[in-house]
PDB file of N, CA and C in Angstrom:
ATOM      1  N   UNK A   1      27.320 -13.326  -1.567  1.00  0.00           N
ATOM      2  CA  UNK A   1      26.377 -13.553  -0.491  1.00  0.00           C
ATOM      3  C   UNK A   1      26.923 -12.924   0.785  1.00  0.00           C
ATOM      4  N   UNK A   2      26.007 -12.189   1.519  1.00  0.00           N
ATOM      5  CA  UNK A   2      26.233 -11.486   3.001  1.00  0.00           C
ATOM      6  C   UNK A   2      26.865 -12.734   3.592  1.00  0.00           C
ATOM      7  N   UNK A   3      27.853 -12.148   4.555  1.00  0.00           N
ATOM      8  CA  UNK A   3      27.324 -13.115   5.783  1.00  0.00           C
ATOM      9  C   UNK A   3      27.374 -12.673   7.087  1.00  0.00           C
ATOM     10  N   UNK A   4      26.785 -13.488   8.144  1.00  0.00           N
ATOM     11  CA  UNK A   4      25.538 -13.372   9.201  1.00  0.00           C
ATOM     12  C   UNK A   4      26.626 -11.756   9.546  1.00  0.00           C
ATOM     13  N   UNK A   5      27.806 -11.362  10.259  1.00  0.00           N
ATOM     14  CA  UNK A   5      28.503 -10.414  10.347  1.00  0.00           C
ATOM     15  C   UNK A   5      28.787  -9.103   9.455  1.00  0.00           C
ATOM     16  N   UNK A   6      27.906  -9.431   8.678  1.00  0.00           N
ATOM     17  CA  UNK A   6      27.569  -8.338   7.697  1.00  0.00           C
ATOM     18  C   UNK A   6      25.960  -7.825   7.664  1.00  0.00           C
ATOM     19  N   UNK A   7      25.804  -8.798   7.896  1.00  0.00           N
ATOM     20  CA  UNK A   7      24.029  -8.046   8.050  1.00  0.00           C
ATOM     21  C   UNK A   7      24.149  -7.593   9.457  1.00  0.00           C
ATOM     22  N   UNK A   8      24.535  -8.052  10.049  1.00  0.00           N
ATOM     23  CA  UNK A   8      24.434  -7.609  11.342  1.00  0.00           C
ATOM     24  C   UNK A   8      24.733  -6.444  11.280  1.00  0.00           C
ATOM     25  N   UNK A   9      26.252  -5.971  10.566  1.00  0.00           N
ATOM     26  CA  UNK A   9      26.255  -4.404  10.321  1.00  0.00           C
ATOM     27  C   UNK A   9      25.658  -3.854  10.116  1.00  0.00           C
ATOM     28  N   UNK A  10      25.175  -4.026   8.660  1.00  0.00           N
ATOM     29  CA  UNK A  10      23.843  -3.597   7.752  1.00  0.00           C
ATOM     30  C   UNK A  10      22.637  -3.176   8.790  1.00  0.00           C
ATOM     31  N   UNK A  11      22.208  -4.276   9.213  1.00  0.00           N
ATOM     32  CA  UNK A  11      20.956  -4.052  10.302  1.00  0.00           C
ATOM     33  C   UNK A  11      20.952  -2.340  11.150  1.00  0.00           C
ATOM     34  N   UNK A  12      22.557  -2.617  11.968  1.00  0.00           N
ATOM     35  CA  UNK A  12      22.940  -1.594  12.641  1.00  0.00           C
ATOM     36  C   UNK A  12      23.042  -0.269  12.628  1.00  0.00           C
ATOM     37  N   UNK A  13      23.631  -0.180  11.228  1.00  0.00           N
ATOM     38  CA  UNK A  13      23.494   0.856  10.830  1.00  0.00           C
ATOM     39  C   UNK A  13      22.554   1.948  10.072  1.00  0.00           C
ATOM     40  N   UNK A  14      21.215   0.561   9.515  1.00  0.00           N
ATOM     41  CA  UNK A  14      20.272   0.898   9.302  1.00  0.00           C
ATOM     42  C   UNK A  14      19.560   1.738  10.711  1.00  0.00           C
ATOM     43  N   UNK A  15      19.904   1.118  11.836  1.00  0.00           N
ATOM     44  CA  UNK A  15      19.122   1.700  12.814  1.00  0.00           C
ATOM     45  C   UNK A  15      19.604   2.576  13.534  1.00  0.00           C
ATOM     46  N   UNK A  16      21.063   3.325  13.230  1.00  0.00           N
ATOM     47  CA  UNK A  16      21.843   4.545  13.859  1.00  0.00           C
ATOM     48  C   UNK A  16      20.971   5.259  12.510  1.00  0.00           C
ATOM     49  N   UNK A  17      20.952   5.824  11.404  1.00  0.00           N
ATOM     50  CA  UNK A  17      20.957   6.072  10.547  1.00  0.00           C
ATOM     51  C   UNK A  17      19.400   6.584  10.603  1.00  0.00           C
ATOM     52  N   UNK A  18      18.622   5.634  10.493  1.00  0.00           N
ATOM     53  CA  UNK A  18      16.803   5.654  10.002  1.00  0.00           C
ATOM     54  C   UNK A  18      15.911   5.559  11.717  1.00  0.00           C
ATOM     55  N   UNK A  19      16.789   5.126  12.613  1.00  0.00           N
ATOM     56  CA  UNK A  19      16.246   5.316  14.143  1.00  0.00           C
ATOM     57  C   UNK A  19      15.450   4.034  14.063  1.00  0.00           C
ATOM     58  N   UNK A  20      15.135   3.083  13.305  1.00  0.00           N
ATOM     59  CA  UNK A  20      14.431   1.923  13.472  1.00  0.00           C
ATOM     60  C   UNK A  20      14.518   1.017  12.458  1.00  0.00           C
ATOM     61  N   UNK A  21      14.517  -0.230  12.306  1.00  0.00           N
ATOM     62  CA  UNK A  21      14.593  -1.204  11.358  1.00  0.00           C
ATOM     63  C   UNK A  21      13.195  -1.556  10.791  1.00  0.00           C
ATOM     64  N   UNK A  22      13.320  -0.979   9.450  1.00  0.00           N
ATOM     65  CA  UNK A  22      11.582  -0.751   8.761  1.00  0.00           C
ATOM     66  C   UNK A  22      11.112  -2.217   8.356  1.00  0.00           C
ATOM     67  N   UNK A  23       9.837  -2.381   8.246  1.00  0.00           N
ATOM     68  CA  UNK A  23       9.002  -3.875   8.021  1.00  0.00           C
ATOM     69  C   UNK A  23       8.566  -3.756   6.405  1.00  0.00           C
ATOM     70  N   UNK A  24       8.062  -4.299   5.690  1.00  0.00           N
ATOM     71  CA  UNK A  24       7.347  -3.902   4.647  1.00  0.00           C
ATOM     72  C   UNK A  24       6.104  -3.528   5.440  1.00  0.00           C
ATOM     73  N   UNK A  25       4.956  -2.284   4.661  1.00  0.00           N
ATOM     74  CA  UNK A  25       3.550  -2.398   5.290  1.00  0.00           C
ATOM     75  C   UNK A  25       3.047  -1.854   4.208  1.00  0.00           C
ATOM     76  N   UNK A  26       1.692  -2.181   4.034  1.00  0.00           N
ATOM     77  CA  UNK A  26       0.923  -2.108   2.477  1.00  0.00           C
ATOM     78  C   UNK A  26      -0.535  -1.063   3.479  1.00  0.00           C
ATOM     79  N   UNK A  27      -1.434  -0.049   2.456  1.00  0.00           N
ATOM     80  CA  UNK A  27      -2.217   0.221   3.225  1.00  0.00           C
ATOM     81  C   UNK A  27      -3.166  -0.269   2.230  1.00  0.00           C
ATOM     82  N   UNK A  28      -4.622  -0.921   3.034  1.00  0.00           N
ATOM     83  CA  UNK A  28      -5.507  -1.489   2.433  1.00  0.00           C
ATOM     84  C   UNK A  28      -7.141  -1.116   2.915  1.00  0.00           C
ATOM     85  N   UNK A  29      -8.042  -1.005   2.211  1.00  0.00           N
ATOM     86  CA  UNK A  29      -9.508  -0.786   2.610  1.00  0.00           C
ATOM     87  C   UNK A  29     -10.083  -1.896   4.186  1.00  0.00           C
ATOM     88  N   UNK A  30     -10.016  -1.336   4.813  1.00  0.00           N
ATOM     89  CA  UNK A  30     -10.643  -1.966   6.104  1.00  0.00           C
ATOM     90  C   UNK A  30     -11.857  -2.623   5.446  1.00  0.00           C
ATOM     91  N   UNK A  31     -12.148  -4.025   6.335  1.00  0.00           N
ATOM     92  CA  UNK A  31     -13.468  -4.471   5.622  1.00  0.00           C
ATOM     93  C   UNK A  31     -14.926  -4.208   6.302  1.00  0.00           C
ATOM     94  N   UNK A  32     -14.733  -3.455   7.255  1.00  0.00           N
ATOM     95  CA  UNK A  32     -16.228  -2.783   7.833  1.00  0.00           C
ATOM     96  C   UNK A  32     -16.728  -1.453   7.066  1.00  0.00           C
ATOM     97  N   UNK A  33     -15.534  -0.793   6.213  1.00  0.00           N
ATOM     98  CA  UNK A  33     -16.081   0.241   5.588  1.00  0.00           C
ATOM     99  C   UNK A  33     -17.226   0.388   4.770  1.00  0.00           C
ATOM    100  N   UNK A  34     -18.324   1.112   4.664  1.00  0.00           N
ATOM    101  CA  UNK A  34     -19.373   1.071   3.771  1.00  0.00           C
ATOM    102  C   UNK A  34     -19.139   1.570   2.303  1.00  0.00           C
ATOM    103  N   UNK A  35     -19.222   0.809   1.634  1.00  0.00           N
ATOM    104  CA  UNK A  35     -19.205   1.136   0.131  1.00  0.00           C
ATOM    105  C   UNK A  35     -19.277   2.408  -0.300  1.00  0.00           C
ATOM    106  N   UNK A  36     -20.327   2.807   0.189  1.00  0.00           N
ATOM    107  CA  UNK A  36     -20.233   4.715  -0.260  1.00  0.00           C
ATOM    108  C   UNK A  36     -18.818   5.458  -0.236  1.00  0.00           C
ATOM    109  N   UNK A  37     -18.708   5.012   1.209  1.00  0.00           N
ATOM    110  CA  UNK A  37     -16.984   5.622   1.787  1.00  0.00           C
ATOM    111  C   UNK A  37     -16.535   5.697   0.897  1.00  0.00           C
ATOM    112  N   UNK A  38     -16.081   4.354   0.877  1.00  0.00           N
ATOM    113  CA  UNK A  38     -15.215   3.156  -0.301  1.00  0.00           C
ATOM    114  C   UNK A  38     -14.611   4.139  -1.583  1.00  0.00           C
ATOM    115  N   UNK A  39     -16.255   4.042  -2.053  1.00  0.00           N
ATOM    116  CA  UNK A  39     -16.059   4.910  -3.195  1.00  0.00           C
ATOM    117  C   UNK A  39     -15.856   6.350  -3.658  1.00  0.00           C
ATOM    118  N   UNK A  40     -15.723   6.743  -2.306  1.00  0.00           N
ATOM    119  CA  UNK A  40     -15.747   8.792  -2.204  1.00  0.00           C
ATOM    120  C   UNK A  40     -13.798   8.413  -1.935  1.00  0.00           C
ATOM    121  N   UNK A  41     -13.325   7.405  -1.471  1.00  0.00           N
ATOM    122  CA  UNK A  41     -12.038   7.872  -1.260  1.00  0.00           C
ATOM    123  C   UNK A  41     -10.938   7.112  -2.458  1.00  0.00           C
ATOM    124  N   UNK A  42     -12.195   5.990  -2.709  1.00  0.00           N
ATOM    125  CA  UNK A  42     -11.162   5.729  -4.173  1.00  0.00           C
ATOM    126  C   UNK A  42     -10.983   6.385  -5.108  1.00  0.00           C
ATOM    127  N   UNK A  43     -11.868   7.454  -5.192  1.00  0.00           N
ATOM    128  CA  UNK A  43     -12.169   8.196  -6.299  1.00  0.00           C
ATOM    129  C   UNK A  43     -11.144   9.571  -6.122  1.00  0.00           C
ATOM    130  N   UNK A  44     -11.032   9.972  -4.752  1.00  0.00           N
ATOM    131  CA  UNK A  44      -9.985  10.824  -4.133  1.00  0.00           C
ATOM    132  C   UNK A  44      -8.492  10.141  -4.867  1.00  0.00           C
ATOM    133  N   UNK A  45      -8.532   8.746  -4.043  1.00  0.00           N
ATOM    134  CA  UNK A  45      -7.061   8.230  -4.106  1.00  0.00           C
ATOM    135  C   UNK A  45      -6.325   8.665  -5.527  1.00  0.00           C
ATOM    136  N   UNK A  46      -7.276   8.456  -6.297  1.00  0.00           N
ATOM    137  CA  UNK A  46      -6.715   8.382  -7.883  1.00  0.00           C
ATOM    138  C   UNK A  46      -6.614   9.656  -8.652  1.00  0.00           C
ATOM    139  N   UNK A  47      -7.243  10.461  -7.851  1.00  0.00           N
ATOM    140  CA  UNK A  47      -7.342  11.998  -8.547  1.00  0.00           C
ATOM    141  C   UNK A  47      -6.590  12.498  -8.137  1.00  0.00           C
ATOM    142  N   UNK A  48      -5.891  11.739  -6.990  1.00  0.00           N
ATOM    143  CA  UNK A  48      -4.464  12.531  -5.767  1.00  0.00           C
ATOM    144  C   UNK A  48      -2.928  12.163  -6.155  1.00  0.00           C
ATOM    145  N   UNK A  49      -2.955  11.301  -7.050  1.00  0.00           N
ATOM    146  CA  UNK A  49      -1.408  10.617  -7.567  1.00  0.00           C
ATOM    147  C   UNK A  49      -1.724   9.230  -7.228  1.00  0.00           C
ATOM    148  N   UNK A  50      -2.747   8.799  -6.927  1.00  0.00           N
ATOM    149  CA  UNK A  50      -2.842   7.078  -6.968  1.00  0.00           C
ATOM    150  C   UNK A  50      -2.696   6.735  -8.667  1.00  0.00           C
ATOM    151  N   UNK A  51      -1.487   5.773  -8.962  1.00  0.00           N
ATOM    152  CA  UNK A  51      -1.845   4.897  -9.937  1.00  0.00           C
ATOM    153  C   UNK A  51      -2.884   4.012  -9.765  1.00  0.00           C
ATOM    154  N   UNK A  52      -3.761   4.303 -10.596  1.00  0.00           N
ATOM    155  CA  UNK A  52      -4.961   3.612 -11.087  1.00  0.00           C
ATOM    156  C   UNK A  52      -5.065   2.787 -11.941  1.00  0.00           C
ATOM    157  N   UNK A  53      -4.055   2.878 -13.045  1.00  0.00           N
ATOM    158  CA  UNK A  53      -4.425   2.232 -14.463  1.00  0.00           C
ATOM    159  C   UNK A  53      -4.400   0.663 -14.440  1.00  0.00           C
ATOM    160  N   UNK A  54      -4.215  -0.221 -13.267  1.00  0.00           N
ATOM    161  CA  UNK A  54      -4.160  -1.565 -13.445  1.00  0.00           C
ATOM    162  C   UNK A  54      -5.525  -1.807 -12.758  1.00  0.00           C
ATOM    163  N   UNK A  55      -6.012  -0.792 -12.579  1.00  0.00           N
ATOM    164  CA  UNK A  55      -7.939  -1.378 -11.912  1.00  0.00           C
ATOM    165  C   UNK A  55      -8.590  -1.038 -13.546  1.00  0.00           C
ATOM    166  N   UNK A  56      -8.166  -0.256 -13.908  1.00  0.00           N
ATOM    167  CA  UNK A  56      -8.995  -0.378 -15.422  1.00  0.00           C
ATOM    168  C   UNK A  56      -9.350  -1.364 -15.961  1.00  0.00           C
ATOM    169  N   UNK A  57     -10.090  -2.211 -17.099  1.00  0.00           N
ATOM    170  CA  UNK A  57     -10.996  -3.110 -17.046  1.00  0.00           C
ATOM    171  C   UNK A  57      -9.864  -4.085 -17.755  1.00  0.00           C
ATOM    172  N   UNK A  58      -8.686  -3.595 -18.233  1.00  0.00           N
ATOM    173  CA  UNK A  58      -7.810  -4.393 -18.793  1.00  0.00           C
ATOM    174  C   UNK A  58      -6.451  -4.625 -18.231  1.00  0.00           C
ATOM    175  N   UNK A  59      -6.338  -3.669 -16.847  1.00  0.00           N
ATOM    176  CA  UNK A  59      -5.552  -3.698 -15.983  1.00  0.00           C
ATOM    177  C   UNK A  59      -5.663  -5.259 -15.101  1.00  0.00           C
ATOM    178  N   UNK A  60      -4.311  -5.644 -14.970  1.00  0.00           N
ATOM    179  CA  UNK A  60      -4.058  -6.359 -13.961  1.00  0.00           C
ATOM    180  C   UNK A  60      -4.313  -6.676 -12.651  1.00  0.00           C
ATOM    181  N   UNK A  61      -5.225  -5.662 -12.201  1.00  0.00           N
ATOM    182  CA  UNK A  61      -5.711  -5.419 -10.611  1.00  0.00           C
ATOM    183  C   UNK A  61      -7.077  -5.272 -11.002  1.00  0.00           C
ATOM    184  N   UNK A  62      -7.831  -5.559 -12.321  1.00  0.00           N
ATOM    185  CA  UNK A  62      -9.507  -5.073 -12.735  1.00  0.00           C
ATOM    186  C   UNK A  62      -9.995  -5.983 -11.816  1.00  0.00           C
ATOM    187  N   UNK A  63      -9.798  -7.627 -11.429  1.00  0.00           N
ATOM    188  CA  UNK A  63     -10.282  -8.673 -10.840  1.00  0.00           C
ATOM    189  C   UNK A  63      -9.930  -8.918  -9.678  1.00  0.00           C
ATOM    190  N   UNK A  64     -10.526  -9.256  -8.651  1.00  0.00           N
ATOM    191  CA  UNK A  64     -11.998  -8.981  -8.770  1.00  0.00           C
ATOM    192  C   UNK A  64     -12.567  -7.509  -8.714  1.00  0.00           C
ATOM    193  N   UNK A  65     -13.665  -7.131  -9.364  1.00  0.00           N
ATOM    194  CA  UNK A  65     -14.126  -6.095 -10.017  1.00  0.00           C
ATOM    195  C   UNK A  65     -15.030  -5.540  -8.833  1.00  0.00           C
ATOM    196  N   UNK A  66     -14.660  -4.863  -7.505  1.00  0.00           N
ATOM    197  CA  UNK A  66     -15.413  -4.594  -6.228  1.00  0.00           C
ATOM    198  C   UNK A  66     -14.554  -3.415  -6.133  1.00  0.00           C
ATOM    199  N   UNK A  67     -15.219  -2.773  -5.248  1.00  0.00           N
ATOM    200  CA  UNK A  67     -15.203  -1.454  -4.757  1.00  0.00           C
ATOM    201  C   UNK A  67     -14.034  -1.631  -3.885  1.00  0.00           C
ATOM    202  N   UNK A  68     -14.174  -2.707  -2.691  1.00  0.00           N
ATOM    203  CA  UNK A  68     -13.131  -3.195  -1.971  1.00  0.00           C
ATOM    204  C   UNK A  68     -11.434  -3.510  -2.206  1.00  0.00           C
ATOM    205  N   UNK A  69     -11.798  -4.187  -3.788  1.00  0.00           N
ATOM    206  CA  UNK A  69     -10.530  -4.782  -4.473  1.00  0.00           C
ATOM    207  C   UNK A  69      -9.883  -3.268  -4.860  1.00  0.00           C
ATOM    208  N   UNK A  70     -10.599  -2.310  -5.618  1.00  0.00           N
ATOM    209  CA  UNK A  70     -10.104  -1.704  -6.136  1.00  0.00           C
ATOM    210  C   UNK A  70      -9.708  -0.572  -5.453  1.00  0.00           C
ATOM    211  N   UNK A  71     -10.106  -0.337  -4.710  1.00  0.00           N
ATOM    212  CA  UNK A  71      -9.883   0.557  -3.540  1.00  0.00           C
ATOM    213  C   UNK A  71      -8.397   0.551  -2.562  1.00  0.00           C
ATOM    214  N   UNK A  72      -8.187  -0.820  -2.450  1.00  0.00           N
ATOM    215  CA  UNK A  72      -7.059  -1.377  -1.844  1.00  0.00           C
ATOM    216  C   UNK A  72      -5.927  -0.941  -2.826  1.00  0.00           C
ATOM    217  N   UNK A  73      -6.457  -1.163  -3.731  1.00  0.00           N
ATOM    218  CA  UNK A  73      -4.736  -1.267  -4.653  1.00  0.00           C
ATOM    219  C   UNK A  73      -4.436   0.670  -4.660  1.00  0.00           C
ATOM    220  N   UNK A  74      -5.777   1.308  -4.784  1.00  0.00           N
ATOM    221  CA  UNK A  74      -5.304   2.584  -4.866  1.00  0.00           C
ATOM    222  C   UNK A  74      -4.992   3.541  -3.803  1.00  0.00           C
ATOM    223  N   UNK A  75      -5.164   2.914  -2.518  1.00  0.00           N
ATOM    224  CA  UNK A  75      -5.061   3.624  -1.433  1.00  0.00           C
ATOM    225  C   UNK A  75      -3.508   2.972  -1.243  1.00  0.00           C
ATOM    226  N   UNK A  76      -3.198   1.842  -1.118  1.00  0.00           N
ATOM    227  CA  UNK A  76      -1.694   1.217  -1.350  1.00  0.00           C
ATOM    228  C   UNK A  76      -0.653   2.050  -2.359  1.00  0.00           C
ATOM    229  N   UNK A  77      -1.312   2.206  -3.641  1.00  0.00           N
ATOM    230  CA  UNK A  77      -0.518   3.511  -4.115  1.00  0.00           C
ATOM    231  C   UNK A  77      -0.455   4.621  -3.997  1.00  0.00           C
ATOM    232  N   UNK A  78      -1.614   5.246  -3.460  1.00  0.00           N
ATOM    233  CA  UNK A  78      -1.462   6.946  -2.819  1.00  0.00           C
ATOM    234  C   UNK A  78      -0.481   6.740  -1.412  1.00  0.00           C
ATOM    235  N   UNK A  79      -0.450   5.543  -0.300  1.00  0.00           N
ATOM    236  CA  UNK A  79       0.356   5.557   0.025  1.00  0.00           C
ATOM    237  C   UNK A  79       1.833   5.763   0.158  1.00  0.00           C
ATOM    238  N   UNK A  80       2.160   4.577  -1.555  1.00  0.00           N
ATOM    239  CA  UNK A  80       3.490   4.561  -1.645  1.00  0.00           C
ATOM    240  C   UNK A  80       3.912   5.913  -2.179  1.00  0.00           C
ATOM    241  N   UNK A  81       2.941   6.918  -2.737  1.00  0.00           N
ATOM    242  CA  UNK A  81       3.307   8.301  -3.584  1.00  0.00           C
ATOM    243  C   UNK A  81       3.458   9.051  -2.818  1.00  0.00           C
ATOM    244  N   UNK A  82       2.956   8.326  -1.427  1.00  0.00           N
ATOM    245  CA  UNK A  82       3.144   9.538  -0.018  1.00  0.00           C
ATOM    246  C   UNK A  82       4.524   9.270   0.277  1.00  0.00           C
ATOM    247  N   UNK A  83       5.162   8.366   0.075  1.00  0.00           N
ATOM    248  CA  UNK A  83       6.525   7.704   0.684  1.00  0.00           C
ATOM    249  C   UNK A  83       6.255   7.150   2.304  1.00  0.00           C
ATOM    250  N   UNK A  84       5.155   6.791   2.318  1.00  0.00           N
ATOM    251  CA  UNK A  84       4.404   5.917   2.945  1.00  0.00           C
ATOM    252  C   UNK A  84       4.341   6.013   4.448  1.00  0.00           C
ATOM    253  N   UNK A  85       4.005   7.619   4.478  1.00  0.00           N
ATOM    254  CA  UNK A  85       3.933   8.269   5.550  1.00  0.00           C
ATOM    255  C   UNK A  85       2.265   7.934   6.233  1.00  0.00           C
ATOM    256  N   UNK A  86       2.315   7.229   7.649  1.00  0.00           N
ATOM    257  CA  UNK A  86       0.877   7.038   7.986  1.00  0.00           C
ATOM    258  C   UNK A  86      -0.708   7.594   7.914  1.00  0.00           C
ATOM    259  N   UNK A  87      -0.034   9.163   8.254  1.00  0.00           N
ATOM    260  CA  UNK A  87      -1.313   9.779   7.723  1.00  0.00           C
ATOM    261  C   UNK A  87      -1.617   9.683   6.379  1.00  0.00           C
ATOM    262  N   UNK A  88      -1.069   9.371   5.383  1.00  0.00           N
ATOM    263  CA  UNK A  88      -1.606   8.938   4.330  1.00  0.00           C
ATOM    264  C   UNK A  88      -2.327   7.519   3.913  1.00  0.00           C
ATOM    265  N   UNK A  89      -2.179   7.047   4.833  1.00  0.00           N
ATOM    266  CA  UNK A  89      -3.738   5.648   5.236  1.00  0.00           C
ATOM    267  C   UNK A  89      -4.546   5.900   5.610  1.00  0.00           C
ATOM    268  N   UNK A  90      -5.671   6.995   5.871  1.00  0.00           N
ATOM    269  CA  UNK A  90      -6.725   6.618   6.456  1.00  0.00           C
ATOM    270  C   UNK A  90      -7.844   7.111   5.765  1.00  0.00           C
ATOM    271  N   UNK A  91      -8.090   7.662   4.931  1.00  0.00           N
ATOM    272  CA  UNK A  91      -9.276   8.219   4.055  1.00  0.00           C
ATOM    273  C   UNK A  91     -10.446   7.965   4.436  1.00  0.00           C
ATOM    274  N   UNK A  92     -10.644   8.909   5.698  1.00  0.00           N
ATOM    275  CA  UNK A  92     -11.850   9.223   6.285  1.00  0.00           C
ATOM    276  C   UNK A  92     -12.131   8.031   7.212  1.00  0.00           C
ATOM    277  N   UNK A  93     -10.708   7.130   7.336  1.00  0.00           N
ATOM    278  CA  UNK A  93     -11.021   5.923   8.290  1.00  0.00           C
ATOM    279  C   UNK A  93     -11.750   4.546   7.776  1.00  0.00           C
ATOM    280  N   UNK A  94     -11.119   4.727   6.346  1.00  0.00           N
ATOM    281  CA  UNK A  94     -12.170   3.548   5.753  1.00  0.00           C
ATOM    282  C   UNK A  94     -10.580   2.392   4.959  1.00  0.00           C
ATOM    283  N   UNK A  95      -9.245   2.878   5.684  1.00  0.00           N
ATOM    284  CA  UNK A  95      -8.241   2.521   5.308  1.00  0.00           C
ATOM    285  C   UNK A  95      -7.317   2.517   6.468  1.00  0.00           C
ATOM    286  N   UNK A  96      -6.805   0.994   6.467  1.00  0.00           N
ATOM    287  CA  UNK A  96      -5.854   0.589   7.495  1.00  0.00           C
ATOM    288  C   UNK A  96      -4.359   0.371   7.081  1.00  0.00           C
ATOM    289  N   UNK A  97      -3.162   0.691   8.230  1.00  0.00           N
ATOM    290  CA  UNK A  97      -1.834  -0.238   7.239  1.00  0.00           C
ATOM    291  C   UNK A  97      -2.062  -1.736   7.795  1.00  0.00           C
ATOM    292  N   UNK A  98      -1.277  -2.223   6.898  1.00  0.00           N
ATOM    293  CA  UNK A  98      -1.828  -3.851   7.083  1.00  0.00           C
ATOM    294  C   UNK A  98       0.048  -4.405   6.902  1.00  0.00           C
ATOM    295  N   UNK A  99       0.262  -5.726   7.340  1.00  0.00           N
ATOM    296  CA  UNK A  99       1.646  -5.742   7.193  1.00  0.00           C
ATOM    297  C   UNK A  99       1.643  -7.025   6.563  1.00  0.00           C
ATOM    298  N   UNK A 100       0.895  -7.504   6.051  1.00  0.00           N
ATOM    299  CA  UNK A 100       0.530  -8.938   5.320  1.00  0.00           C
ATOM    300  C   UNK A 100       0.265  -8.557   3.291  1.00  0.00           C
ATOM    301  N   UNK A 101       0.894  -8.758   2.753  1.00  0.00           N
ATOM    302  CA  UNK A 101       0.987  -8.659   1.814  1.00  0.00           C
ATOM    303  C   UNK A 101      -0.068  -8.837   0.660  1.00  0.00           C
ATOM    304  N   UNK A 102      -0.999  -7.704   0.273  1.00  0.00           N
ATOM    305  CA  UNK A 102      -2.497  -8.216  -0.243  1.00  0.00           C
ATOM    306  C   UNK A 102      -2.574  -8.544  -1.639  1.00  0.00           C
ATOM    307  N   UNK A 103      -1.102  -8.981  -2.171  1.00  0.00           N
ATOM    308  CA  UNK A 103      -1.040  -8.989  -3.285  1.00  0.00           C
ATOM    309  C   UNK A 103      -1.813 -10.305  -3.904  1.00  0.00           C
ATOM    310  N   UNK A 104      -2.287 -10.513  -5.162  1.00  0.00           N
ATOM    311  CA  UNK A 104      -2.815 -11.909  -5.665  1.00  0.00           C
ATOM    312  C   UNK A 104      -2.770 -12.162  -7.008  1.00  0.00           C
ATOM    313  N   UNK A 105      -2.151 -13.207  -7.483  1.00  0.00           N
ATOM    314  CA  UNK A 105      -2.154 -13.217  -8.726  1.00  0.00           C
ATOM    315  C   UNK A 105      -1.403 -13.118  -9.886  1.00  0.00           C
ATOM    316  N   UNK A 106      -2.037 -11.848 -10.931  1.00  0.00           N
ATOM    317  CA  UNK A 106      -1.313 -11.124 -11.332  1.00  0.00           C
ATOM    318  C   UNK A 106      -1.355  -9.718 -10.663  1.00  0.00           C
ATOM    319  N   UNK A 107      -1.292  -9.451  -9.792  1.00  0.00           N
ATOM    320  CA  UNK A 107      -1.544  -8.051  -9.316  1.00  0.00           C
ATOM    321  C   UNK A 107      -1.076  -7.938  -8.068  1.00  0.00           C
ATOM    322  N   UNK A 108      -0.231  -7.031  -8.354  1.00  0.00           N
ATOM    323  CA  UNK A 108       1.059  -7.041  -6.868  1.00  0.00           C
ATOM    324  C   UNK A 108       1.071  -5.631  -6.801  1.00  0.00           C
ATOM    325  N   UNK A 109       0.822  -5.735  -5.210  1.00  0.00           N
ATOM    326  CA  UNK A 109       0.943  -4.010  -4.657  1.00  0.00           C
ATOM    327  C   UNK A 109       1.891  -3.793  -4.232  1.00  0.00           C
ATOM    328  N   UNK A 110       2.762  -2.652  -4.643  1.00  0.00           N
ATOM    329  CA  UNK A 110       4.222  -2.496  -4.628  1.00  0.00           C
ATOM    330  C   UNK A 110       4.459  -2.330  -2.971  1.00  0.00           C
ATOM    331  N   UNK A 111       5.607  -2.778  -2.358  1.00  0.00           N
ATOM    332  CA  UNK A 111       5.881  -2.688  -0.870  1.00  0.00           C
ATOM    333  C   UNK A 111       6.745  -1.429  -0.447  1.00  0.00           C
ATOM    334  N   UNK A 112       6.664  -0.768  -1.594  1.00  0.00           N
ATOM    335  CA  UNK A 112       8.325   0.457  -1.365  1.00  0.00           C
ATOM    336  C   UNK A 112       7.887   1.924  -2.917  1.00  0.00           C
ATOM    337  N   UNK A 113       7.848   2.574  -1.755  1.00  0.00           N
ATOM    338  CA  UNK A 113       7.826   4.299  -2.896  1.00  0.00           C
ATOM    339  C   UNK A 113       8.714   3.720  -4.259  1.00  0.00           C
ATOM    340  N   UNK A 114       8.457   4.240  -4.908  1.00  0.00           N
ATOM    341  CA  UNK A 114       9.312   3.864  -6.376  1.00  0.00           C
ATOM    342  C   UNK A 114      10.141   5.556  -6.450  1.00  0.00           C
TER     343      UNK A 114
END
C-alpha cells in the first residue's frame, strides 16, 4: 500500500511529466440531439474503429435498445480509439465529454484507451 508521501510523489510527477493531473472522462450522446443526428454519427462511430459488438442484440450494451443508449457506448469508444483526444467527441455536435461515469449494469464504458 502507497503511502500519503508517495502519492504525493506520484501525483507530482505525473504533473512535471503529462503537464496536468488527468480525471477519468467518458464521451456520451448529448440529450437534445435529434435522432436522425444520432443515427448518421453512430453509424460513422462504428465504421471509424468504434467497438460496436456489445450493442449487437446479444451484446451487453443491446439494453436499452435506443438510438441514445447505443450511440453513447460507441462514441465513448471511438473516443477511447482516439486516445481520447477532444476533438474526437463531437460528431457534428450531437456528443459531449461527460465526467460522470455512464456505465450500467452489465455494460461498462471503458474510462482509458486500451
Amino acid at each position: 500500500m502507497a503511502t500519503m508521501p508517495n502519492v504525493a510523489l506520484l501525483l507530482m510527477l505525473q504533473l512535471v511529466f503529462y503537464g496536468k493531473v488527468t480525471a477519468a472522462t467518458w464521451c456520451v450522446a448529448r440529450n437534445d440531439a435529434k435522432e436522425d443526428a444520432l443515427q448518421t454519427a453512430l453509424d460513422y462511430a462504428c465504421g471509424a474503429g468504434a467497438d460496436c459488438a456489445p450493442l449487437q442484440d446479444t451484446g451487453l450494451c443491446f439494453l436499452p435498445n435506443t438510438i441514445q443508449a447505443h450511440a453513447s457506448y460507441a462514441f465513448n469508444s471511438f473516443y477511447m480509439h482516439s486516445s481520447m483526444d477532444s476533438g474526437a467527441c463531437d460528431f457534428s455536435g450531437t456528443a459531449a465529454i461527460a465526467k460522470t461515469d455512464p456505465s450500467y449494469g452489465t455494460c461498462v464504458y471503458p474510462s482509458s484507451p486500451r
